[in-house]
Protein backbone atom coordinates (compact mmCIF):
# COMPACT_ATOMS: atom_id res chain seq x y z
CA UNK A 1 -38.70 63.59 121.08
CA UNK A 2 -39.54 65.95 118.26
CA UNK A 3 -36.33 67.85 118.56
CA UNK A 4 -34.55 64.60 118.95
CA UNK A 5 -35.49 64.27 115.09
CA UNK A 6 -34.79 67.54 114.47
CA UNK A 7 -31.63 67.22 115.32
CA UNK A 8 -30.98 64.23 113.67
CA UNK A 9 -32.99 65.47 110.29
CA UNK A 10 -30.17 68.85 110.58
CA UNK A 11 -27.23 67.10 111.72
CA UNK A 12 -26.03 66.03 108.31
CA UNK A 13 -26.01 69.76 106.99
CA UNK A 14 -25.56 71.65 110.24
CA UNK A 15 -22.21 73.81 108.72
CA UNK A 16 -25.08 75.54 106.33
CA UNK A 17 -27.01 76.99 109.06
CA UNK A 18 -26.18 80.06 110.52
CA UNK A 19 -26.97 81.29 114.29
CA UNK A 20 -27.96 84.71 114.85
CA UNK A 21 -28.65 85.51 118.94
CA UNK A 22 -31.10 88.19 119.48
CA UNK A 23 -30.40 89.34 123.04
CA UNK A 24 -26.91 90.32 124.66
CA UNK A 25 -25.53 88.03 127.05
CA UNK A 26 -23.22 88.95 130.00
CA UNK A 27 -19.76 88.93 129.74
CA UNK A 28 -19.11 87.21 132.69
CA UNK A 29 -21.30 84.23 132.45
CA UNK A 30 -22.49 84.28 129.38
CA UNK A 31 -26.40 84.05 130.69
CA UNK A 32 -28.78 85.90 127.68
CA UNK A 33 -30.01 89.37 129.56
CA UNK A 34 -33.44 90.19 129.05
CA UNK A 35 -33.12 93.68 131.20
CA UNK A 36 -30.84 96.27 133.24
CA UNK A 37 -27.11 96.70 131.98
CA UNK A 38 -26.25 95.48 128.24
CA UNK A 39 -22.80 93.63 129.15
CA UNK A 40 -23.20 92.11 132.79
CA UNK A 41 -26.26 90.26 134.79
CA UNK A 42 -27.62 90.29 137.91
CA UNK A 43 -26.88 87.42 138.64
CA UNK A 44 -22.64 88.03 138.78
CA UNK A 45 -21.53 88.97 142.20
CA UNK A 46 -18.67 90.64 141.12
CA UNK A 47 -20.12 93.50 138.55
């Protein structure tokens, strides 16, 4: 609910904000990895 207002409250301006991601995410994917190899998961079978 409190987000839902959030979102509203930024929705007007939202092209001003800017999104920075903090952790790599796998190329395959594109799941944020917390540990092990920098560009592929766990989680993908094939690397």
């Amino acid at each position: 609910m409190v987000m839902q207002k959030v979102g509203q409250n930024i929705l007007p301006t939202r092209e001003n904000f800017l999104v920075a991601r903090l952790r790599s995410s796998c190329m395959h994917c594109r799941e944020v990895i917390v540990s092990g190899k920098r560009w592929f998961c766990t989680e993908c079978e094939k690397f």
